[in-house]
N, C-alpha and C. Protein backbone atom coordinates (compact mmCIF):
# COMPACT_ATOMS: atom_id res chain seq x y z
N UNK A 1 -22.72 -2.84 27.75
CA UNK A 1 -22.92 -1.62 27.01
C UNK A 1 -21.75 -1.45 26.03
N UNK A 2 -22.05 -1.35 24.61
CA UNK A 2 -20.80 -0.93 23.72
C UNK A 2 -19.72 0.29 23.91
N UNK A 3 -19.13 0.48 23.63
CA UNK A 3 -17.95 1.30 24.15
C UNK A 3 -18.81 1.99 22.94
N UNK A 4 -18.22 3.79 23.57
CA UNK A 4 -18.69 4.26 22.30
C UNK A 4 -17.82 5.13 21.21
N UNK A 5 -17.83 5.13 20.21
CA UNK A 5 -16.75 5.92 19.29
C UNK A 5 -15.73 6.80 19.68
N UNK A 6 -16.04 7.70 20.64
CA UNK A 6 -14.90 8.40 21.25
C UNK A 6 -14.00 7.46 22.09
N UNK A 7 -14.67 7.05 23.29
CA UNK A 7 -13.84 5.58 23.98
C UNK A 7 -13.02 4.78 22.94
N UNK A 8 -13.55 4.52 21.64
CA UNK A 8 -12.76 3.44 20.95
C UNK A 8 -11.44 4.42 20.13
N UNK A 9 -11.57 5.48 19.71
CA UNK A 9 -11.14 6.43 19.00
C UNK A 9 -9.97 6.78 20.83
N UNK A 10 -10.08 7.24 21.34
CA UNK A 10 -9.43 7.19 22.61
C UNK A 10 -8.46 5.76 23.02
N UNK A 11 -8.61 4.81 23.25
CA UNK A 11 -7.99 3.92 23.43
C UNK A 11 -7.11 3.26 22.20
N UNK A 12 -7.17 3.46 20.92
CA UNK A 12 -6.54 3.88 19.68
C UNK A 12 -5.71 4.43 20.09
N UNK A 13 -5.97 6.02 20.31
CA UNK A 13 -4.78 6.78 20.64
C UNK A 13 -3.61 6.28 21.99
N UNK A 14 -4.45 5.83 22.52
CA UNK A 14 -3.58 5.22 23.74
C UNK A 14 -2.33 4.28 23.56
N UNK A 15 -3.03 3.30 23.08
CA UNK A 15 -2.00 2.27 22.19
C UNK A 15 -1.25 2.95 21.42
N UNK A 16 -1.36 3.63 20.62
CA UNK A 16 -0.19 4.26 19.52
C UNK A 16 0.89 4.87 20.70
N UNK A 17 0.01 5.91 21.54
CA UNK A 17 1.07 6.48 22.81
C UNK A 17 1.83 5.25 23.37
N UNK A 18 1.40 4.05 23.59
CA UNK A 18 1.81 3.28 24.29
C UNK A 18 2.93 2.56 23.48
N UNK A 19 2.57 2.47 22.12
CA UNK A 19 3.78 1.61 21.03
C UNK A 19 4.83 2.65 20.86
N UNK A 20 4.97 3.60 20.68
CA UNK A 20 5.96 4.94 20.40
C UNK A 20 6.68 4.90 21.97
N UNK A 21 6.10 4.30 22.82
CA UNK A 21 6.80 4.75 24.33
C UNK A 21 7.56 3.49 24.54
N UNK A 22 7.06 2.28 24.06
CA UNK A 22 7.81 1.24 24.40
C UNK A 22 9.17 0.85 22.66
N UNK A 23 8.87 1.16 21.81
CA UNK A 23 9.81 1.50 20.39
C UNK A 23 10.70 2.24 21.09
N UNK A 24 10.51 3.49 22.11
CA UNK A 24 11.57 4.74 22.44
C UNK A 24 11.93 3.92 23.59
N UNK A 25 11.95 3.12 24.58
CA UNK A 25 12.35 2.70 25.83
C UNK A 25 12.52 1.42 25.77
N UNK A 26 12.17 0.74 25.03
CA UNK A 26 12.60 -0.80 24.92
C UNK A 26 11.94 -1.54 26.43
N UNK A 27 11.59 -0.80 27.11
CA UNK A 27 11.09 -1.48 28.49
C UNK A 27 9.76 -2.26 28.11
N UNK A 28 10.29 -3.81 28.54
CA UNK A 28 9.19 -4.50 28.28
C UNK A 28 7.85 -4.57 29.27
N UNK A 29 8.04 -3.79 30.22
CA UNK A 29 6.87 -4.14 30.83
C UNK A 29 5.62 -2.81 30.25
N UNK A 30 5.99 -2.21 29.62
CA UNK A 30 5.41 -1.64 28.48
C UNK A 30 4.92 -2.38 27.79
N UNK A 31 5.38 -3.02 26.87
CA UNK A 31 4.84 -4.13 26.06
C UNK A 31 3.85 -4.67 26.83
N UNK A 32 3.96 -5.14 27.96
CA UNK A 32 3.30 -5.89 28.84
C UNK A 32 1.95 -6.05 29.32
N UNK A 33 1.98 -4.59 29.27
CA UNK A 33 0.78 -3.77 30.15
C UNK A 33 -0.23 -3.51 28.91
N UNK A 34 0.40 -3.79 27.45
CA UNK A 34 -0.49 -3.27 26.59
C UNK A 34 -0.93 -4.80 25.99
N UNK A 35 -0.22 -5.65 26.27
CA UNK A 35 -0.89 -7.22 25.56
C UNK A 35 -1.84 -7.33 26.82
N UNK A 36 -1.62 -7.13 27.93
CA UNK A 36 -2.33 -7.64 28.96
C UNK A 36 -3.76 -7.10 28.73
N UNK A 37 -4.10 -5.68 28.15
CA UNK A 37 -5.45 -5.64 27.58
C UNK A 37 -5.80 -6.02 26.60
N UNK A 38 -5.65 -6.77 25.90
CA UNK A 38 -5.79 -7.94 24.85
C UNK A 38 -5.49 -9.32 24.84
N UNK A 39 -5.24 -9.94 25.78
CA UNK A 39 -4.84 -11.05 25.90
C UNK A 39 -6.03 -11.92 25.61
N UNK A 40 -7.14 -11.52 26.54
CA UNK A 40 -8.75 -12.21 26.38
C UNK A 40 -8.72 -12.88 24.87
N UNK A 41 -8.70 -11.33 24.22
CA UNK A 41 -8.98 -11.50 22.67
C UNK A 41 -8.21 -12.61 22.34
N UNK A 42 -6.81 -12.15 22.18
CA UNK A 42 -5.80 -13.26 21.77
C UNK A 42 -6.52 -14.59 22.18
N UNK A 43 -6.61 -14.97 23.09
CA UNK A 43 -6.89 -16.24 23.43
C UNK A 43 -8.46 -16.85 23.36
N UNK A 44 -9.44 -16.03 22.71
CA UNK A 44 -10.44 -16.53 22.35
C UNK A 44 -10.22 -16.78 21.01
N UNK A 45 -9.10 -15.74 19.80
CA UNK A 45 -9.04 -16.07 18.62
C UNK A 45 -8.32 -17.38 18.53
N UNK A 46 -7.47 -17.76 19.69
CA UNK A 46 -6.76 -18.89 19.85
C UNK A 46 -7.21 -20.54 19.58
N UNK A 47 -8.51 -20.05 20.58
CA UNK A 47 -9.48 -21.26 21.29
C UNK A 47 -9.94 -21.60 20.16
N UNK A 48 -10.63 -20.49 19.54
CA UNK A 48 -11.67 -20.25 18.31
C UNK A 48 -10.98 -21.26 17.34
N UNK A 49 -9.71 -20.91 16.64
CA UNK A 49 -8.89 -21.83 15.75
C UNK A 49 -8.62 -22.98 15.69
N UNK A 50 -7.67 -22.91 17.06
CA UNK A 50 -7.20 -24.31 17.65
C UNK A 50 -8.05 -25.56 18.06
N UNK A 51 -8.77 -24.87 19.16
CA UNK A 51 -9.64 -25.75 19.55
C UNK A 51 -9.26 -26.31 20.71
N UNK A 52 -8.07 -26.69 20.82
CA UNK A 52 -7.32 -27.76 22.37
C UNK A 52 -7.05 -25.78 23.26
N UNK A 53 -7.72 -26.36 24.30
CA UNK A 53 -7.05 -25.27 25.60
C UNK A 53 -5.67 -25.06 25.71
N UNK A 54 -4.78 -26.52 25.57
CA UNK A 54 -3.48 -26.19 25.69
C UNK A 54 -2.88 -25.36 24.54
N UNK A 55 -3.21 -25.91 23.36
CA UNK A 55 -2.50 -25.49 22.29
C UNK A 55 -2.92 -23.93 22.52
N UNK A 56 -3.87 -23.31 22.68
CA UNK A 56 -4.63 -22.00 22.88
C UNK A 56 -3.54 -21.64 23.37
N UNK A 57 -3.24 -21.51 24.87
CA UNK A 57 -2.87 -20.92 25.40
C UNK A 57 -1.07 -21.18 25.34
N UNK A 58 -0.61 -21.98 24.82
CA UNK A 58 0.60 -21.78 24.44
C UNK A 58 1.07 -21.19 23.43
N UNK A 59 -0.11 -20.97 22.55
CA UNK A 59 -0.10 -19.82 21.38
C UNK A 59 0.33 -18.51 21.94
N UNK A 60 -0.90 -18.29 23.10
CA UNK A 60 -0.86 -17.04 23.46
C UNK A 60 0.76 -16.63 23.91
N UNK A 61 0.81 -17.66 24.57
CA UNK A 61 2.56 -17.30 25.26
C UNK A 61 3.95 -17.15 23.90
N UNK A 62 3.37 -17.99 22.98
CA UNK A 62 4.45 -17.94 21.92
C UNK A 62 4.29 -16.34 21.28
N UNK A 63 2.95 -16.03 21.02
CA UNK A 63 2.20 -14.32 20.49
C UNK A 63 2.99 -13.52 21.18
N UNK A 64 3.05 -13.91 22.62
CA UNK A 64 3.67 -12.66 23.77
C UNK A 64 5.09 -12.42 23.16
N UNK A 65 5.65 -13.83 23.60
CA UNK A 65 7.20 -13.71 23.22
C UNK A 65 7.79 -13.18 21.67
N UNK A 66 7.20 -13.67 20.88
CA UNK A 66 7.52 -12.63 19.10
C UNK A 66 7.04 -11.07 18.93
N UNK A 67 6.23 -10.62 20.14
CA UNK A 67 5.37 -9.43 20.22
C UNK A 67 6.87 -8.09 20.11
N UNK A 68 7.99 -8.45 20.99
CA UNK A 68 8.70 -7.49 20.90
C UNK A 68 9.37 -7.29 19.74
N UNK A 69 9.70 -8.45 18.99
CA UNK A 69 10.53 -8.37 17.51
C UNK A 69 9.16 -7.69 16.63
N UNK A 70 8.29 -8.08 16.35
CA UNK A 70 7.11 -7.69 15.69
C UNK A 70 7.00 -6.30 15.96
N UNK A 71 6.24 -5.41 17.02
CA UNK A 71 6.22 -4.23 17.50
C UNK A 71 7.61 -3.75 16.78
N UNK A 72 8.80 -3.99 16.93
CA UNK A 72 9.85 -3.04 16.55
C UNK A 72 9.89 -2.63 15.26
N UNK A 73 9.55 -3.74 14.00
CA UNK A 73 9.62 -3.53 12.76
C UNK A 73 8.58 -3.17 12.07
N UNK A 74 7.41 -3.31 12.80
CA UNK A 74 5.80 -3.28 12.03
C UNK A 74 5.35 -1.92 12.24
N UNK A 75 4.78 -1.51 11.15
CA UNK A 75 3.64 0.01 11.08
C UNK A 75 2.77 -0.22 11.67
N UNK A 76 1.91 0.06 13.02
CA UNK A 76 1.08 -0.45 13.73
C UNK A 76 0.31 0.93 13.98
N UNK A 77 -1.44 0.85 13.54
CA UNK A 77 -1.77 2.13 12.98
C UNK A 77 -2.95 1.66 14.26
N UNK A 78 -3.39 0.65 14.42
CA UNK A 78 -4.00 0.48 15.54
C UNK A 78 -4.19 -1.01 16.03
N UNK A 79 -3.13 -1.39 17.58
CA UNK A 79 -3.26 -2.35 17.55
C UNK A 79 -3.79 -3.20 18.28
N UNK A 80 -4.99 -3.13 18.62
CA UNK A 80 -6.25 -4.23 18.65
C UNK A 80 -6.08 -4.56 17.50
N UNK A 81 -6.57 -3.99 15.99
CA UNK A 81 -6.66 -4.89 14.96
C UNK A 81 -5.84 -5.55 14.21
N UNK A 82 -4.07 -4.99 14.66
CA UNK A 82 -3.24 -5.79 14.03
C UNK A 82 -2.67 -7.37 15.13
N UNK A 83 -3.01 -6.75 16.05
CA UNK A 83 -2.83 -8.10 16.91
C UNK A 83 -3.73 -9.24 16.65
N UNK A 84 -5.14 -8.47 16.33
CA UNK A 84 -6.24 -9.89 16.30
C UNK A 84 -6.01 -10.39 14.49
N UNK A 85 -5.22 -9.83 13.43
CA UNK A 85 -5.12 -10.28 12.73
C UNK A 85 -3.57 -11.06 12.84
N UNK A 86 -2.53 -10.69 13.32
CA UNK A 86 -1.17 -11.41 13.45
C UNK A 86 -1.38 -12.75 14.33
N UNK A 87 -2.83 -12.39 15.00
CA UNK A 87 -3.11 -14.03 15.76
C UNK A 87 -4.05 -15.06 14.94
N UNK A 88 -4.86 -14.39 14.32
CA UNK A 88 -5.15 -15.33 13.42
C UNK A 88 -3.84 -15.70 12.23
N UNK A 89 -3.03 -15.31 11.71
CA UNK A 89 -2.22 -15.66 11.03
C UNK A 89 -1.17 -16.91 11.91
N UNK A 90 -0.84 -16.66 12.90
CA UNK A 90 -0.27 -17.42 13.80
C UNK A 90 -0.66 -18.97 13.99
N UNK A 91 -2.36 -18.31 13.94
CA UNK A 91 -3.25 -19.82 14.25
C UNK A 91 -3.16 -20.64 12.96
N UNK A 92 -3.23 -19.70 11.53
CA UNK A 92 -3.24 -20.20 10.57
C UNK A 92 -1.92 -20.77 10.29
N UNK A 93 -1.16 -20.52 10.03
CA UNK A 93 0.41 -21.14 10.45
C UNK A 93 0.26 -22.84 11.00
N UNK A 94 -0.27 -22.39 12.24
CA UNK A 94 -0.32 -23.75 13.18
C UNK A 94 -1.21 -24.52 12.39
N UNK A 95 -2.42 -24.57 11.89
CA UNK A 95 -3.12 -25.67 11.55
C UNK A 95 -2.66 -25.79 10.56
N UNK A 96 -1.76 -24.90 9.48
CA UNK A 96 -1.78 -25.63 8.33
C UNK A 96 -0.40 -26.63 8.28
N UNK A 97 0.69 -25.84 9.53
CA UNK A 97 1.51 -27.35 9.62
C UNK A 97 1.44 -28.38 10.39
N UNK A 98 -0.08 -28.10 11.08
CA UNK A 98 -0.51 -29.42 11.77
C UNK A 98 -1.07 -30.67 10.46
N UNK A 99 -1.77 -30.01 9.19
CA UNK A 99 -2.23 -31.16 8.09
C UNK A 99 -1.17 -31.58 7.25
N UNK A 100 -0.06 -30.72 6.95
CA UNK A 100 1.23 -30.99 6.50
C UNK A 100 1.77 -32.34 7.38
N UNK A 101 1.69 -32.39 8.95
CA UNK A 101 2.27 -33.33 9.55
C UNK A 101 1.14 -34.84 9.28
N UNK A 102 0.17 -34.22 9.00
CA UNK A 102 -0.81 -35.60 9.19
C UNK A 102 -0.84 -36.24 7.81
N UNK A 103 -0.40 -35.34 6.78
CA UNK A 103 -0.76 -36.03 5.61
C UNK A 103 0.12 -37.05 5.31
């Protein structure tokens, strides 16, 4: 069943509560708790790109670890959609200095 506009409009707000709480506390398991409901995503946009399972999922772990420098400096207005776009950029990164290495 689709989530419906208030639910999505709600969990929006959540995340913003949740980025303003971990910006003010630096406690990463804040951070934590909020990639952990997105991780799926992350790692299907991963799969989707990459293609190798490993490379996928060592993406994901490299995403996790830059997540706290990123979050500190970035305007993040809602982030489901800036995460699923900073992971496709990530992926894009990777393949394009994977053809750089092959050429």
């Amino acid at each position: 069943m689709p989530m419906s506009q208030k639910q999505l409009e709600f969990d929006r707000q959540l995340d913003i509560t949740t980025i303003r709480e971990y910006r003010r506390t630096k406690k990463p398991v804040i951070l934590s708790e909020i990639y952990q409901k997105y991780v799926l995503l992350v790692y299907g946009v991963c799969l989707k790109y990459l293609t190798k399972r490993e490379l996928a999922k060592d993406t994901v772990k490299n995403i996790y670890m830059a997540l706290p420098a990123k979050v500190q400096k970035t305007d993040i207005g809602n982030f489901r959609e800036w995460l699923y776009g900073y992971t496709i950029k990530v992926c894009n990164d990777i393949l394009s200095k994977s053809k750089i290495g092959n050429e």
